[in-house]
Protein backbone atom coordinates (compact mmCIF):
# COMPACT_ATOMS: atom_id res chain seq x y z
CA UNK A 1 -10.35 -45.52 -61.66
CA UNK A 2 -10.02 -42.11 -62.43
CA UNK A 3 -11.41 -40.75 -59.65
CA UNK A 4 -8.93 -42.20 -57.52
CA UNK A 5 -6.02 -40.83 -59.95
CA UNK A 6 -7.28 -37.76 -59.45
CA UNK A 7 -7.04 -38.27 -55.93
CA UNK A 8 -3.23 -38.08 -56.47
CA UNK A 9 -2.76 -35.56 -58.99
CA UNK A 10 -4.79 -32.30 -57.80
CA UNK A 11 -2.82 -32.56 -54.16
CA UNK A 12 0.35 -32.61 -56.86
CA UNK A 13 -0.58 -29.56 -58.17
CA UNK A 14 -2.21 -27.56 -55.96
CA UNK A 15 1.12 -28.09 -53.91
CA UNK A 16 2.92 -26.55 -56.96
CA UNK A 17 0.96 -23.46 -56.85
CA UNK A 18 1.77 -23.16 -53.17
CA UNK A 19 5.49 -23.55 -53.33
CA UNK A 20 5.07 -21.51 -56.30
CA UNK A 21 3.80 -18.04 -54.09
CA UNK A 22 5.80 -19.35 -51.09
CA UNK A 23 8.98 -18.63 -53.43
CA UNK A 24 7.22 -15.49 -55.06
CA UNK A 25 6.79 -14.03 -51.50
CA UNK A 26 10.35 -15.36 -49.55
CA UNK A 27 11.69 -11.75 -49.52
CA UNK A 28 8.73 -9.88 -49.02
CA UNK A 29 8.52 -7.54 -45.72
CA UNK A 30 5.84 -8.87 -43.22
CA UNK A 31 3.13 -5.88 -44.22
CA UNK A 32 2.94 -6.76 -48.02
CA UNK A 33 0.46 -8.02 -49.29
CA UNK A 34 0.02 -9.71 -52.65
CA UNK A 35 -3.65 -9.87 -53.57
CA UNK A 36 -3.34 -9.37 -57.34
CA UNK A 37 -0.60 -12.44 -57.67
CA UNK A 38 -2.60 -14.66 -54.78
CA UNK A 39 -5.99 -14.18 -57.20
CA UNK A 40 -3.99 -14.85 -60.59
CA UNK A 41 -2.07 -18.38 -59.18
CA UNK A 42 -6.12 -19.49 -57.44
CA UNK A 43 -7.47 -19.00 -61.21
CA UNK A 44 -4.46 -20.72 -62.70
CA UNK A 45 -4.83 -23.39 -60.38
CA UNK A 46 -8.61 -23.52 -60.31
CA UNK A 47 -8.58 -23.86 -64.36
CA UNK A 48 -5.52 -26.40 -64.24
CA UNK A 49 -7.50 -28.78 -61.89
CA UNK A 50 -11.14 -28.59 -63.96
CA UNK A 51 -8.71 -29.10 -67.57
CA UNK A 52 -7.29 -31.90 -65.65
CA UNK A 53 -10.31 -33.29 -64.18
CA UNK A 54 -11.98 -32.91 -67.30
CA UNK A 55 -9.83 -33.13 -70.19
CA UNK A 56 -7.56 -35.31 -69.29
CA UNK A 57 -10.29 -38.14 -68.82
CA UNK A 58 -11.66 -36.83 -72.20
CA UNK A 59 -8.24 -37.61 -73.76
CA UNK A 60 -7.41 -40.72 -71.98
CA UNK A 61 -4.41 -40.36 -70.58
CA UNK A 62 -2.40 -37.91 -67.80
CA UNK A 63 -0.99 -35.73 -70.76
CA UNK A 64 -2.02 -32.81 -70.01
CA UNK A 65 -1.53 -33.13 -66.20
CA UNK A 66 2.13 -34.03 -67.09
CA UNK A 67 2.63 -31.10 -69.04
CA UNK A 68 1.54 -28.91 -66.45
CA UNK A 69 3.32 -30.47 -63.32
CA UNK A 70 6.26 -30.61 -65.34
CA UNK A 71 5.99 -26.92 -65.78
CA UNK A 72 5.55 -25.80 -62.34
CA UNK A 73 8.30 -28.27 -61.15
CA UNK A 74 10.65 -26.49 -64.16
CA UNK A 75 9.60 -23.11 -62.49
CA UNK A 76 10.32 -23.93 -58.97
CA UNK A 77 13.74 -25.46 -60.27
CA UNK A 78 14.96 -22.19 -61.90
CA UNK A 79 13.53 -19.98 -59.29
CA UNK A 80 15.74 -22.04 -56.36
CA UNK A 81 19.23 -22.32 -58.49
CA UNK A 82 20.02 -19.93 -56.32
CA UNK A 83 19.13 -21.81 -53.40
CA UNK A 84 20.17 -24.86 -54.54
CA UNK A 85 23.83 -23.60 -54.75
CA UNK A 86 23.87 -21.94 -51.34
CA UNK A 87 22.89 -25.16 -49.64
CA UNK A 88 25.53 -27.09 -51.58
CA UNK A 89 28.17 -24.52 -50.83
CA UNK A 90 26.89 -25.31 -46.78
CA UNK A 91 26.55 -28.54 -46.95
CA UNK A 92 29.84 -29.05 -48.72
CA UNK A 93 31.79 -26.90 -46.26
CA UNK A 94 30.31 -28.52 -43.45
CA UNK A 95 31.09 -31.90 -44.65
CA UNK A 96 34.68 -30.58 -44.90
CA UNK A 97 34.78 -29.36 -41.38
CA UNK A 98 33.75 -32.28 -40.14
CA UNK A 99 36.02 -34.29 -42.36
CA UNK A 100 38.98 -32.40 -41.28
CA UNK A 101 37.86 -32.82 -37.47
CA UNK A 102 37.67 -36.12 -37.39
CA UNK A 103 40.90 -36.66 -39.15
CA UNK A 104 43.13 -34.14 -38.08
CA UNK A 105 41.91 -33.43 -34.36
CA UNK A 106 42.34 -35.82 -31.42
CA UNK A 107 39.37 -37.41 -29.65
């Protein structure tokens, strides 16, 4: 059984880790190149997955995989507040335009 919740966890957090440097390296110019933050989030993830694997079914339970899923979803939350706003502010005004177009303007 665990083996197949496994199967469902690691893909949850290895995709973490890649949103995670996709959002470290938005703004970056095209010839950067980030080897030292690349090797340090492979470790991280690399130890998260054997704890997981390993310590988890030790334990029991998905505690420790909740704790660190949780984590990296807080981090990609704070890191696109920004984002988040922009695309409301967008969406919103759109929404109005189009409210006010089919309302106000004839067909």
């Amino acid at each position: 059984w665990r083996s197949m919740q496994l199967m469902d966890e690691l893909p949850m957090l290895w995709g973490n880790s890649i949103f995670m440097y996709i959002l470290l390296t938005t703004e970056d110019s095209p010839d950067r190149i980030r080897s030292l933050e690349i090797a340090i989030l492979t470790i991280m993830t690399v130890v998260a997955s054997v704890a997981v694997g390993l310590l988890d079914e030790a334990a029991g339970g998905q505690d420790l995989f909740l704790v660190l899923y949780a984590s990296g979803v807080l981090y990609l939350m704070v890191r696109t507040l920004v984002l988040q706003e922009v695309s409301l502010l967008f969406y919103g005004g759109g929404l109005t335009i189009w409210l006010i177009d089919r309302n106000f303007c004839p067909h």
